[in-house]
PDB file of N, CA and C in Angstrom:
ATOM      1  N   UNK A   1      27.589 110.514 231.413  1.00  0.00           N
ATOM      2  CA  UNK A   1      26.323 110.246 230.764  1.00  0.00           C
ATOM      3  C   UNK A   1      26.575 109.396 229.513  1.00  0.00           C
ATOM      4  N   UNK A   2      25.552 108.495 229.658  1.00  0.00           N
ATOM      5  CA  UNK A   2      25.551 107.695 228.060  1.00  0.00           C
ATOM      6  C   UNK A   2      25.258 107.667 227.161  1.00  0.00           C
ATOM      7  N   UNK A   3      26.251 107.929 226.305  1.00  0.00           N
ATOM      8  CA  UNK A   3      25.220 108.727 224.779  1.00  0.00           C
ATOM      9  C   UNK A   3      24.372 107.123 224.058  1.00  0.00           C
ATOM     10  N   UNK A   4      23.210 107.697 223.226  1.00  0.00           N
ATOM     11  CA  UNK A   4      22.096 106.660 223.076  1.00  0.00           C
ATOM     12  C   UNK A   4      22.287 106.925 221.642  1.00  0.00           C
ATOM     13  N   UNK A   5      22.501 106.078 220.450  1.00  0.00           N
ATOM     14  CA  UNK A   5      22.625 106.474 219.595  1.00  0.00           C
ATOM     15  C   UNK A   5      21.181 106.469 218.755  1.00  0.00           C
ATOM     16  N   UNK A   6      21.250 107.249 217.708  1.00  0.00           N
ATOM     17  CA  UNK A   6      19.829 107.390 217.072  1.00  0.00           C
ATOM     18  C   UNK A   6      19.322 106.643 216.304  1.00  0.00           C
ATOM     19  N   UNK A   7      18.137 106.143 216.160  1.00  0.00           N
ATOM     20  CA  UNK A   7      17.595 104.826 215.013  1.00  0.00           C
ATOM     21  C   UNK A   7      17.150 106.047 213.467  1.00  0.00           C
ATOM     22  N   UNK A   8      17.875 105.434 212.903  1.00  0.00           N
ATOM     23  CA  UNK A   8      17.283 105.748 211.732  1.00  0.00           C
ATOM     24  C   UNK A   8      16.369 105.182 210.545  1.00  0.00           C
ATOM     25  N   UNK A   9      15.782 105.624 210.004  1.00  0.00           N
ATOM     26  CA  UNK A   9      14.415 104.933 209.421  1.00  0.00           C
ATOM     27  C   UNK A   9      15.282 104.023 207.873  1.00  0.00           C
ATOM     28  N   UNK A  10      14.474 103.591 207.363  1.00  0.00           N
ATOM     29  CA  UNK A  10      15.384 102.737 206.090  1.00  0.00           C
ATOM     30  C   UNK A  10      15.194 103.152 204.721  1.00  0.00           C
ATOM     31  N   UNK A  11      14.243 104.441 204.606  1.00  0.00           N
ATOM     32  CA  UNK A  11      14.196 105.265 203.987  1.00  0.00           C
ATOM     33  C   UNK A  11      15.553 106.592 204.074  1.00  0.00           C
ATOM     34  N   UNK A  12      15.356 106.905 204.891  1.00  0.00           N
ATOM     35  CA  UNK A  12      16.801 107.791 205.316  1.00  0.00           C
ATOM     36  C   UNK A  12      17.779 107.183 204.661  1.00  0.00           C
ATOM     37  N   UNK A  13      18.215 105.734 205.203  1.00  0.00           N
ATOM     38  CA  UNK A  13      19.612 105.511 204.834  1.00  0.00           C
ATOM     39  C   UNK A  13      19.318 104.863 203.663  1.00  0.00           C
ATOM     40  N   UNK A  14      18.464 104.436 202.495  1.00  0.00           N
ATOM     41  CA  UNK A  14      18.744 104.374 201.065  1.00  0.00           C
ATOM     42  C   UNK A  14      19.092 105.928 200.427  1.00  0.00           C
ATOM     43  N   UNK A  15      18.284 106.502 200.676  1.00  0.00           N
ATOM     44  CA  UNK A  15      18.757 108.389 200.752  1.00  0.00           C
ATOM     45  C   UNK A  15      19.931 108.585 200.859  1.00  0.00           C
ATOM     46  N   UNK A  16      20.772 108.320 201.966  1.00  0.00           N
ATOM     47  CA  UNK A  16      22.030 108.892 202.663  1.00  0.00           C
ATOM     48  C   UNK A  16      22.895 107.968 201.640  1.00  0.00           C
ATOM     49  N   UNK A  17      22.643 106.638 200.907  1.00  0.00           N
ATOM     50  CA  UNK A  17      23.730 105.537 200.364  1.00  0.00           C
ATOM     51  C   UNK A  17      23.382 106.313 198.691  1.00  0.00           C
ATOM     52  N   UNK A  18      22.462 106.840 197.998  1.00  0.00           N
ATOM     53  CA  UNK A  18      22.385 107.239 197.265  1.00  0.00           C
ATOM     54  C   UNK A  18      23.181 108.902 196.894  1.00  0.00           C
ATOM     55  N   UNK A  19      22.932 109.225 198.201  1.00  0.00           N
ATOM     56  CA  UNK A  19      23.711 110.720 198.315  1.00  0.00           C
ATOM     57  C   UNK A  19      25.480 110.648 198.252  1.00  0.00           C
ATOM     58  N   UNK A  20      25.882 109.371 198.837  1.00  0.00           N
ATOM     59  CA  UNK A  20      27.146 108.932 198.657  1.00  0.00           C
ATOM     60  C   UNK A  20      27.484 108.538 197.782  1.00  0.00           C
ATOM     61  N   UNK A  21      26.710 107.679 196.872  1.00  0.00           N
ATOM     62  CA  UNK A  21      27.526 107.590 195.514  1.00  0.00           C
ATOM     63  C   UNK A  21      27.369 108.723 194.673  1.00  0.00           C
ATOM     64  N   UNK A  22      26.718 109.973 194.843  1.00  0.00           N
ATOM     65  CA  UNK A  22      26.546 111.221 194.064  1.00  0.00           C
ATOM     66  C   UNK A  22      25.061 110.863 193.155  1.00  0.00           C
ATOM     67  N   UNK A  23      24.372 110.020 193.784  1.00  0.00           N
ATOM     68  CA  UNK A  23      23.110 109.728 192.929  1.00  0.00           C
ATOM     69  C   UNK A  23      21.796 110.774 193.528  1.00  0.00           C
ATOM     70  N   UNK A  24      21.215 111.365 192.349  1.00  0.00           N
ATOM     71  CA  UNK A  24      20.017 111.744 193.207  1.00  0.00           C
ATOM     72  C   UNK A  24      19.194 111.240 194.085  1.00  0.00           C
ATOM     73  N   UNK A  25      18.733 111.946 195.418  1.00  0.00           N
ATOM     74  CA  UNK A  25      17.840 110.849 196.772  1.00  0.00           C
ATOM     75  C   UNK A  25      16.726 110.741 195.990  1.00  0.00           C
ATOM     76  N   UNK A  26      15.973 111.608 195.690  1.00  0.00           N
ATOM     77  CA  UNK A  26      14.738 111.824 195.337  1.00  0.00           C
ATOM     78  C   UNK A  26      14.308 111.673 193.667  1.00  0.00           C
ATOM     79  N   UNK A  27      12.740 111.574 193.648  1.00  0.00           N
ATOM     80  CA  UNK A  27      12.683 112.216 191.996  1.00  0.00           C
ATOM     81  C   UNK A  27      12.588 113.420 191.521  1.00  0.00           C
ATOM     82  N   UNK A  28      12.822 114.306 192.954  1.00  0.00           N
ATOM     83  CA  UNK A  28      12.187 115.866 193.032  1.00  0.00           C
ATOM     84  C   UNK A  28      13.762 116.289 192.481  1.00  0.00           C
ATOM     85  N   UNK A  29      14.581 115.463 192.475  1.00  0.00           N
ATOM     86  CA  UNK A  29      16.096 115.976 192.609  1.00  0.00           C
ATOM     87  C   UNK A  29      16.330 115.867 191.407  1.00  0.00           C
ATOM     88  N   UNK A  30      15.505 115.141 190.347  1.00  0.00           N
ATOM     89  CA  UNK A  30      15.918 114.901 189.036  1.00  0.00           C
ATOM     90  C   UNK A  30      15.712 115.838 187.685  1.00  0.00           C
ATOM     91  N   UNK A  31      16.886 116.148 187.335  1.00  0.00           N
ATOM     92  CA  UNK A  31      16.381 117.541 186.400  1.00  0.00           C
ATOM     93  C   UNK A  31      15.803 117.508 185.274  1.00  0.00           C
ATOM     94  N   UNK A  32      16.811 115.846 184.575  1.00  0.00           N
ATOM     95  CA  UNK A  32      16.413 115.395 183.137  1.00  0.00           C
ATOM     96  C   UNK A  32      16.065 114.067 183.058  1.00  0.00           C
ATOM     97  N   UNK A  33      16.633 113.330 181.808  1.00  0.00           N
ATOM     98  CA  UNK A  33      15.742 112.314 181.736  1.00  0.00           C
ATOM     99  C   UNK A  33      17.124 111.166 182.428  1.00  0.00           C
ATOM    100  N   UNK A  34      18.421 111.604 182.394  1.00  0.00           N
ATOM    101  CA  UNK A  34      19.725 111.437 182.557  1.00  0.00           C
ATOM    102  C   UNK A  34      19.223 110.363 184.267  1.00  0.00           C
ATOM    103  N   UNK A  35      19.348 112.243 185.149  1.00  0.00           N
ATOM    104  CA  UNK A  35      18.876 111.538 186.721  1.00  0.00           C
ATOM    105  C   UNK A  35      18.082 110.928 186.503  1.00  0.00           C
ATOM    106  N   UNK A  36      17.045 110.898 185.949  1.00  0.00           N
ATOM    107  CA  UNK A  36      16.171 109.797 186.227  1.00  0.00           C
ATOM    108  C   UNK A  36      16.472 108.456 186.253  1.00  0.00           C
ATOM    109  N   UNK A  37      16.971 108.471 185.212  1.00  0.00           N
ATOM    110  CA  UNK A  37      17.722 106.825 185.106  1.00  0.00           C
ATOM    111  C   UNK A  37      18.747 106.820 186.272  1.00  0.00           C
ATOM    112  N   UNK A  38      19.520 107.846 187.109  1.00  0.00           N
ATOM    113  CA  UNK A  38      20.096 107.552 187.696  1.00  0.00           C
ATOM    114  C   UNK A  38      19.822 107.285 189.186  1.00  0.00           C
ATOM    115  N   UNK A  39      18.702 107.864 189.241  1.00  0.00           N
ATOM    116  CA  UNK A  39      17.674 107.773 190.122  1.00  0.00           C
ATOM    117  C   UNK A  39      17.180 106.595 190.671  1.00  0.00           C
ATOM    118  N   UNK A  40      16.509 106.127 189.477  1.00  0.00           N
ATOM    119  CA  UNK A  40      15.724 104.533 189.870  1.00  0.00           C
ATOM    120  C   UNK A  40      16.776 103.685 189.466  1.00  0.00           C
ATOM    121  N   UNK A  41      17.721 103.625 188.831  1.00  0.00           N
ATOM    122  CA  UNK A  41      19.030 102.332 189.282  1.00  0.00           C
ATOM    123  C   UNK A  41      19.653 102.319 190.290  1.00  0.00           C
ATOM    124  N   UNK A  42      20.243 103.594 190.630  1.00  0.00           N
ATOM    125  CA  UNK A  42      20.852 103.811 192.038  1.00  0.00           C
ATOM    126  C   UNK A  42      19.863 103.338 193.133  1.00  0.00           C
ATOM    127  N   UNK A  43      18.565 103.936 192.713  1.00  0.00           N
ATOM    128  CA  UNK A  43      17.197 102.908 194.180  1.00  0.00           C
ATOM    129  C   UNK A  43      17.024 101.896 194.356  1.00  0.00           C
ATOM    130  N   UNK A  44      16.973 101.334 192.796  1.00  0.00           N
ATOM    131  CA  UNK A  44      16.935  99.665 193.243  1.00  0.00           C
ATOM    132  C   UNK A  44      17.879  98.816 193.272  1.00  0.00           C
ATOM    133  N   UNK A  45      19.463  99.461 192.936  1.00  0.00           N
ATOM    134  CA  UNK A  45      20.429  98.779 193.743  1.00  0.00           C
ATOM    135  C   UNK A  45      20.814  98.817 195.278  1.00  0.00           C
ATOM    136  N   UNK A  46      19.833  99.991 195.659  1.00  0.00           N
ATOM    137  CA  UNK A  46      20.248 100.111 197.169  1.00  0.00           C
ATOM    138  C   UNK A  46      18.928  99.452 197.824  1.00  0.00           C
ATOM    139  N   UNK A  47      17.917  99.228 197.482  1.00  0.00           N
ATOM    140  CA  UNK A  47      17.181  98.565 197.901  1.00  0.00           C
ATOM    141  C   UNK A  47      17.597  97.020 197.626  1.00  0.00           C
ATOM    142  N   UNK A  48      18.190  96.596 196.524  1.00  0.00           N
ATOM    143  CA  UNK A  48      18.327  95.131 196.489  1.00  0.00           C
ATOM    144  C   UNK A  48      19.865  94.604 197.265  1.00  0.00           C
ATOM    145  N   UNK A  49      20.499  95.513 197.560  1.00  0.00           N
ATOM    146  CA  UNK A  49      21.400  95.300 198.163  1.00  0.00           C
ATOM    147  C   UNK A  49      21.042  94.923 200.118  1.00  0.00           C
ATOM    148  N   UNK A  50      19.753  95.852 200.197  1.00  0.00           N
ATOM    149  CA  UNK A  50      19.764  96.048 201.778  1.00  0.00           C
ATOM    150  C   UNK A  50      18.762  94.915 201.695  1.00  0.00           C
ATOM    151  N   UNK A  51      17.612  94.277 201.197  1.00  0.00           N
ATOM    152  CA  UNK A  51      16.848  93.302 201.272  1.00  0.00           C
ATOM    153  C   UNK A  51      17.873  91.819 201.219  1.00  0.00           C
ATOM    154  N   UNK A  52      19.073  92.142 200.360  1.00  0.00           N
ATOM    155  CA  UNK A  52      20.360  91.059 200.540  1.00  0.00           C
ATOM    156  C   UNK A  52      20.583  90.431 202.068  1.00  0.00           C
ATOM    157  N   UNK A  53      20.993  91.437 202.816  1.00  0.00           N
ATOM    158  CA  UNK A  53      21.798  91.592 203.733  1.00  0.00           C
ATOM    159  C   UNK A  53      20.771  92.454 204.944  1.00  0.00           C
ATOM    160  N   UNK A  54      20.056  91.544 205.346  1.00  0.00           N
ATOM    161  CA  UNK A  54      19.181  92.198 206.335  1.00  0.00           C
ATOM    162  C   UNK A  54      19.880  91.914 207.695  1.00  0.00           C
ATOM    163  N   UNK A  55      20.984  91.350 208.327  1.00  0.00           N
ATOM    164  CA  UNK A  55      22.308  91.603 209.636  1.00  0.00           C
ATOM    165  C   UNK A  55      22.455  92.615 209.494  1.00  0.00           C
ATOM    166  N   UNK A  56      23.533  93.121 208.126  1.00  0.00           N
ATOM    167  CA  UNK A  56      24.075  94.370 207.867  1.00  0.00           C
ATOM    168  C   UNK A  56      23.069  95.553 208.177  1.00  0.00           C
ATOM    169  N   UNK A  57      22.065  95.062 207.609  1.00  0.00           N
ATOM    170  CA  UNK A  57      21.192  96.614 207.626  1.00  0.00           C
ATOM    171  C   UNK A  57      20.287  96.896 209.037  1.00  0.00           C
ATOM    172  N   UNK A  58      20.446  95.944 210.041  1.00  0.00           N
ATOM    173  CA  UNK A  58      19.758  96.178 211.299  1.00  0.00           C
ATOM    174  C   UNK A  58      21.182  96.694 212.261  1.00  0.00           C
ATOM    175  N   UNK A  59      22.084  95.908 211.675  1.00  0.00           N
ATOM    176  CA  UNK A  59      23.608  96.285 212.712  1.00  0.00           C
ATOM    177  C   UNK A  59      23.553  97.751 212.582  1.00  0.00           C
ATOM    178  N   UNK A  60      23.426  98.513 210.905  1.00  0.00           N
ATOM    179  CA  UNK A  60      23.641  99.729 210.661  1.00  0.00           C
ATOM    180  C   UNK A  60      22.552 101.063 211.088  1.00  0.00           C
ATOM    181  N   UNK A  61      21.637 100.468 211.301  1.00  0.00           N
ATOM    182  CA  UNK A  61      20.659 101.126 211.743  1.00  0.00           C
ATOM    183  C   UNK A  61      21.063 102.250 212.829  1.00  0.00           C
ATOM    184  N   UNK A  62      21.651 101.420 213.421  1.00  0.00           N
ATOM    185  CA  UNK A  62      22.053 101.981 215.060  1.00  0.00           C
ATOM    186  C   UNK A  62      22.968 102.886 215.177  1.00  0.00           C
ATOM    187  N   UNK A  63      24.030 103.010 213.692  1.00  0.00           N
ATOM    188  CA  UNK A  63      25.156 103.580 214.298  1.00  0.00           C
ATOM    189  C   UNK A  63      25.004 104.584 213.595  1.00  0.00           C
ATOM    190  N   UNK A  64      26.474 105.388 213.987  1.00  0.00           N
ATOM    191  CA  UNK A  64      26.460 106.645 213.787  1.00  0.00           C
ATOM    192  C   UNK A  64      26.520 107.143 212.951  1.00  0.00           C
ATOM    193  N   UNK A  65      27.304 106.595 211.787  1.00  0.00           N
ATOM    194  CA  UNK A  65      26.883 106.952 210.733  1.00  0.00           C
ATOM    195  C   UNK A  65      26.425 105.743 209.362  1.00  0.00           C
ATOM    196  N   UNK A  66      24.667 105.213 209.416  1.00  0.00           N
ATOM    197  CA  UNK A  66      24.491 103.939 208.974  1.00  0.00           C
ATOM    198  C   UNK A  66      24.798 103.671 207.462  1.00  0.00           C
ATOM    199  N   UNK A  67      25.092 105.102 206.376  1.00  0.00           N
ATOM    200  CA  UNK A  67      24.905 104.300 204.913  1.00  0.00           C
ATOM    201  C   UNK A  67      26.362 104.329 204.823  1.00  0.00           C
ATOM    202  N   UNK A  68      27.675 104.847 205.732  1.00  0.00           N
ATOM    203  CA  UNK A  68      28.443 104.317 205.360  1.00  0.00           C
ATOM    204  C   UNK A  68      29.024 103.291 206.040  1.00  0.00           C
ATOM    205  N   UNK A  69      28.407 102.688 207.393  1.00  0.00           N
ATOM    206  CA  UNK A  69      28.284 101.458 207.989  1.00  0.00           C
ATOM    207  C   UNK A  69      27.849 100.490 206.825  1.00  0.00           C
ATOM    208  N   UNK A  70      27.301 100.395 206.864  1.00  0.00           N
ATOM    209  CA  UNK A  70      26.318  99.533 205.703  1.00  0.00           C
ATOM    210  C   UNK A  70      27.010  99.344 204.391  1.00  0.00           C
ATOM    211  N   UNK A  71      27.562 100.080 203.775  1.00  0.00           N
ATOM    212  CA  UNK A  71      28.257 100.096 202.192  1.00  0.00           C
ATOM    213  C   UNK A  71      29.671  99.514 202.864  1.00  0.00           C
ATOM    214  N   UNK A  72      30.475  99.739 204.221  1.00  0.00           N
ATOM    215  CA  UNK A  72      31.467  99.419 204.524  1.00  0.00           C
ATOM    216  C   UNK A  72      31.330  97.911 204.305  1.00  0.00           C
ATOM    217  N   UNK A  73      30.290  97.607 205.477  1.00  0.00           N
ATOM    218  CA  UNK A  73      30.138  96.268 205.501  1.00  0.00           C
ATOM    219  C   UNK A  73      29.796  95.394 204.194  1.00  0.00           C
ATOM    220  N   UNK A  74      28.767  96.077 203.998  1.00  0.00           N
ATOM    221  CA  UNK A  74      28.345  95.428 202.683  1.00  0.00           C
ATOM    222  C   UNK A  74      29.620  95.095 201.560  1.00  0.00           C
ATOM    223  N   UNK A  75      30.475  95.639 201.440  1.00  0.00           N
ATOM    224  CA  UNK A  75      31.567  95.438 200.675  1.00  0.00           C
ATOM    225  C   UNK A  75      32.686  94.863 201.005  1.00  0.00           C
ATOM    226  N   UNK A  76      32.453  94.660 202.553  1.00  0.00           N
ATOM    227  CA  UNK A  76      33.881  93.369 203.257  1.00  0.00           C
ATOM    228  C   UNK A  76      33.205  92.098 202.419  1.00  0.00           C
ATOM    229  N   UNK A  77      31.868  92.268 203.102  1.00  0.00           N
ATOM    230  CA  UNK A  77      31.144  90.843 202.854  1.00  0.00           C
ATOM    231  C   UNK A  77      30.979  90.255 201.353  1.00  0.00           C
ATOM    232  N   UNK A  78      30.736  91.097 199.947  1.00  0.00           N
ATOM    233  CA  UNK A  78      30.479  91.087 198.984  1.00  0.00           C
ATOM    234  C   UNK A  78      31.701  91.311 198.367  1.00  0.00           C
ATOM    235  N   UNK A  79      32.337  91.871 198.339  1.00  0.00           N
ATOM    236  CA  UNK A  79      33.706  92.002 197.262  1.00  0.00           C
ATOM    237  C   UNK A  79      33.110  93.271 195.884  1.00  0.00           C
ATOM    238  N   UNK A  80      31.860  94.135 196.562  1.00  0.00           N
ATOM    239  CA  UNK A  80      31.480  94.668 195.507  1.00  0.00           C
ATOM    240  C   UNK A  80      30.667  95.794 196.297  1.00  0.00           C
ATOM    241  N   UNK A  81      30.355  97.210 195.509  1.00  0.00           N
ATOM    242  CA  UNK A  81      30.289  97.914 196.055  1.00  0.00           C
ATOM    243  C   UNK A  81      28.412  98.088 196.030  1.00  0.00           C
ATOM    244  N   UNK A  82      27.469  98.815 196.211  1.00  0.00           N
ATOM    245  CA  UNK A  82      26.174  98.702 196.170  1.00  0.00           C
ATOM    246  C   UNK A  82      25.457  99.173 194.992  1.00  0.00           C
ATOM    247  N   UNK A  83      26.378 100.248 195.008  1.00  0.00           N
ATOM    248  CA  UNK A  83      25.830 100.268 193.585  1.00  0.00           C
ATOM    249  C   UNK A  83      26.999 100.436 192.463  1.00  0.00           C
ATOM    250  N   UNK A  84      26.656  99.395 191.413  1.00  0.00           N
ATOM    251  CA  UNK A  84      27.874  99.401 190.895  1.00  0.00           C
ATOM    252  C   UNK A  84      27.665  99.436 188.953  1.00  0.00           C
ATOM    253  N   UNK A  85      28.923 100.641 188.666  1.00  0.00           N
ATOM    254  CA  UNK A  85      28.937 100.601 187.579  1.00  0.00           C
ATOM    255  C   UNK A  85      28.858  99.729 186.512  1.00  0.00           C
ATOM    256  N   UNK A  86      28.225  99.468 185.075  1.00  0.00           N
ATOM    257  CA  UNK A  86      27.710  98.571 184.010  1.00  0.00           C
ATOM    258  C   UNK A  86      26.942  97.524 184.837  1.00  0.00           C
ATOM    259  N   UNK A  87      27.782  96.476 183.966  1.00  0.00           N
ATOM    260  CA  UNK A  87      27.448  95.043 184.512  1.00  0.00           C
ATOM    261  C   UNK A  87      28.676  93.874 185.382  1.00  0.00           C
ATOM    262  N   UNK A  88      27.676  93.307 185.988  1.00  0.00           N
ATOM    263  CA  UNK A  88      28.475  92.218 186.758  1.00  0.00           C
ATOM    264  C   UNK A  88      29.036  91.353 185.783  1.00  0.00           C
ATOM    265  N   UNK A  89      31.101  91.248 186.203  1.00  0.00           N
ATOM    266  CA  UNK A  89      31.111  89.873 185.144  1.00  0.00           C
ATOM    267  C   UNK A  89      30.464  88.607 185.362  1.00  0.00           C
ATOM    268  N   UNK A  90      30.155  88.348 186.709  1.00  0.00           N
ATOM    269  CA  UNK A  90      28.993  86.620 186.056  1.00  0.00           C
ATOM    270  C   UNK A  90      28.365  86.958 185.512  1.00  0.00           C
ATOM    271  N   UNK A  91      27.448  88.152 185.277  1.00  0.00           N
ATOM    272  CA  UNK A  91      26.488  88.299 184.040  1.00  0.00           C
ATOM    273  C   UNK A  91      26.872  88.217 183.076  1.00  0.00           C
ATOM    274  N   UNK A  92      28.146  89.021 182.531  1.00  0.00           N
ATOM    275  CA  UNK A  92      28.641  89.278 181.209  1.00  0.00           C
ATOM    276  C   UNK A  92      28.628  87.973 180.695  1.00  0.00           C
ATOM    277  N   UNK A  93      29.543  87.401 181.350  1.00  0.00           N
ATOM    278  CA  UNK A  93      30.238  85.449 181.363  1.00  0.00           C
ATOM    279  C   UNK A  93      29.103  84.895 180.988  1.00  0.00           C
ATOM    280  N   UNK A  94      28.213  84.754 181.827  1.00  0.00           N
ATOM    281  CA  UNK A  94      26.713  83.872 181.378  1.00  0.00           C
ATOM    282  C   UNK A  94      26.161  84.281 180.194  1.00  0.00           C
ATOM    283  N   UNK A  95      25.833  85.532 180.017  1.00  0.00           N
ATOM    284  CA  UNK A  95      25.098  86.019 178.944  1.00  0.00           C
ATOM    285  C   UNK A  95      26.026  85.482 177.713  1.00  0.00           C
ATOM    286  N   UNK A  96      27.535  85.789 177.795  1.00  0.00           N
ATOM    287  CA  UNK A  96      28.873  85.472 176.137  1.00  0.00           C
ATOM    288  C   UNK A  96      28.015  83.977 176.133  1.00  0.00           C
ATOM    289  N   UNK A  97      28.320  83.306 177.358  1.00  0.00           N
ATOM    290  CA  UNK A  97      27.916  81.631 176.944  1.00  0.00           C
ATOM    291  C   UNK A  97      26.753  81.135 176.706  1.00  0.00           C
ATOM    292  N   UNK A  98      25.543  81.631 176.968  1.00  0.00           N
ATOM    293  CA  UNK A  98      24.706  81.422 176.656  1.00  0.00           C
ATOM    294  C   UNK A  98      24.286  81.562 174.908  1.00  0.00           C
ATOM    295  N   UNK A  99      25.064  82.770 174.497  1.00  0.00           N
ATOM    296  CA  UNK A  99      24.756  83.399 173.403  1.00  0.00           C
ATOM    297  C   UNK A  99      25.826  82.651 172.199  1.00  0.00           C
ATOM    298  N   UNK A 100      26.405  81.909 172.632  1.00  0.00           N
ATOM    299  CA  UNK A 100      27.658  81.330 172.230  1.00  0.00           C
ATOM    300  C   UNK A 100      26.966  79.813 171.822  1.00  0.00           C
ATOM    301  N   UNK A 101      26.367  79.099 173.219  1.00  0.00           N
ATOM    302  CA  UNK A 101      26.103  78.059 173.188  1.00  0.00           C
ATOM    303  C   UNK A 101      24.695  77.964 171.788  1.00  0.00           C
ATOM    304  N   UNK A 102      23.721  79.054 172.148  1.00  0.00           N
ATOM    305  CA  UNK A 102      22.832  78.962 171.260  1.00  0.00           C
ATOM    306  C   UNK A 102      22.773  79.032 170.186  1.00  0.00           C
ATOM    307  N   UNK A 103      23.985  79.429 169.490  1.00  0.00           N
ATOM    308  CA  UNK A 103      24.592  79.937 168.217  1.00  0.00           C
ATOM    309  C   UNK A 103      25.244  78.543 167.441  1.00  0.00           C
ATOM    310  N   UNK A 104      25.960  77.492 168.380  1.00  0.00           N
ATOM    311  CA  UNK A 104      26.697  76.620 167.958  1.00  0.00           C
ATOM    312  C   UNK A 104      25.421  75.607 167.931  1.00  0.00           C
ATOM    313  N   UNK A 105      24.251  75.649 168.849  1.00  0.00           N
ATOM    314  CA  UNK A 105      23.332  74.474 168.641  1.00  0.00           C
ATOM    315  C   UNK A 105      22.321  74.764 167.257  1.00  0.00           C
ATOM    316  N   UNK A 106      22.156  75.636 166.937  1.00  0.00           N
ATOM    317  CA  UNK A 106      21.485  76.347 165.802  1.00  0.00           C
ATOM    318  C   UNK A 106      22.183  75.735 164.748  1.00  0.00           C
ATOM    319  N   UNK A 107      23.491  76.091 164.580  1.00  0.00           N
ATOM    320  CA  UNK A 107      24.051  75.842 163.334  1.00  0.00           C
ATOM    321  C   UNK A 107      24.265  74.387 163.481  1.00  0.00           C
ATOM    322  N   UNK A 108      24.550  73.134 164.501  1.00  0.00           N
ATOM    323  CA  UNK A 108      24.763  71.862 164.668  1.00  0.00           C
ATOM    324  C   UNK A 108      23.495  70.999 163.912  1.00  0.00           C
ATOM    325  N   UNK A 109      22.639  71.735 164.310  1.00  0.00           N
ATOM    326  CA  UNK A 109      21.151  71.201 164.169  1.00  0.00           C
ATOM    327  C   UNK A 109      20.678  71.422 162.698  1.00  0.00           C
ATOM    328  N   UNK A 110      21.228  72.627 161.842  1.00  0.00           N
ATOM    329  CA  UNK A 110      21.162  72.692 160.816  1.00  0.00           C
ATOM    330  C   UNK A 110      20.490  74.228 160.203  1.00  0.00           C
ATOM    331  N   UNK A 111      19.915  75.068 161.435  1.00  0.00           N
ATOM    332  CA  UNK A 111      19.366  76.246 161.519  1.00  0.00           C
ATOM    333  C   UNK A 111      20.053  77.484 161.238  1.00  0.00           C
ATOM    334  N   UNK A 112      19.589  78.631 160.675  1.00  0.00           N
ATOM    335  CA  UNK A 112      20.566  79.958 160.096  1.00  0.00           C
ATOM    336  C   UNK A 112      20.851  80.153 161.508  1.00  0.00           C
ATOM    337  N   UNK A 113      22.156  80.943 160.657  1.00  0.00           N
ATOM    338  CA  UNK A 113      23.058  81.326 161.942  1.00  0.00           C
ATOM    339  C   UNK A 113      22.798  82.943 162.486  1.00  0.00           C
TER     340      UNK A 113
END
């Protein structure tokens, strides 16, 4: 007999990818003001990760076990995990230079520093 594997909804597996990094699924799960924040960052990195990569997240659907299908893949492909601690260094990088650049045109131009 052929086993049929089960579809899972895409609610489930932001749930199941949140439960894996130790983040609360829910807001019912949140005790203080702490989860909360950990709550809605952990959600909308797993939501902006799976709206990324909509292959990954239909391939994962199917299998057997999809949020760690999905975070597997997602991290061959990305070099980064879904949800991920602080900040990204291109952010950091952009933000030093930006803040760098605006600082040196201020004072060039003749403006407090």
């Amino acid at each position: 007999m052929e086993k049929t594997k089960k579809k899972i909804s895409i609610s489930d597996l932001h749930s199941d990818i949140l439960d894996m990094y130790g983040y609360p699924i829910s807001s019912m799960d949140c005790l203080c003001k702490r989860d909360k924040l950990m709550y809605v960052y952990g959600y909308m990195m797993v939501v902006k990760a799976t709206d990324d990569e909509p292959k990954i997240l239909a391939d994962s659907l199917f299998e057997k076990n999809p949020a760690e299908y999905f975070c597997c893949e997602y991290y061959k492909k990305n070099k980064k995990h879904v949800i991920r601690d602080g900040v990204d260094d291109d952010i950091k990088l952009t933000t030093a230079d930006n803040v760098i650049t605006n600082k040196i045109d201020k004072i060039s131009s003749g403006g407090d520093s």
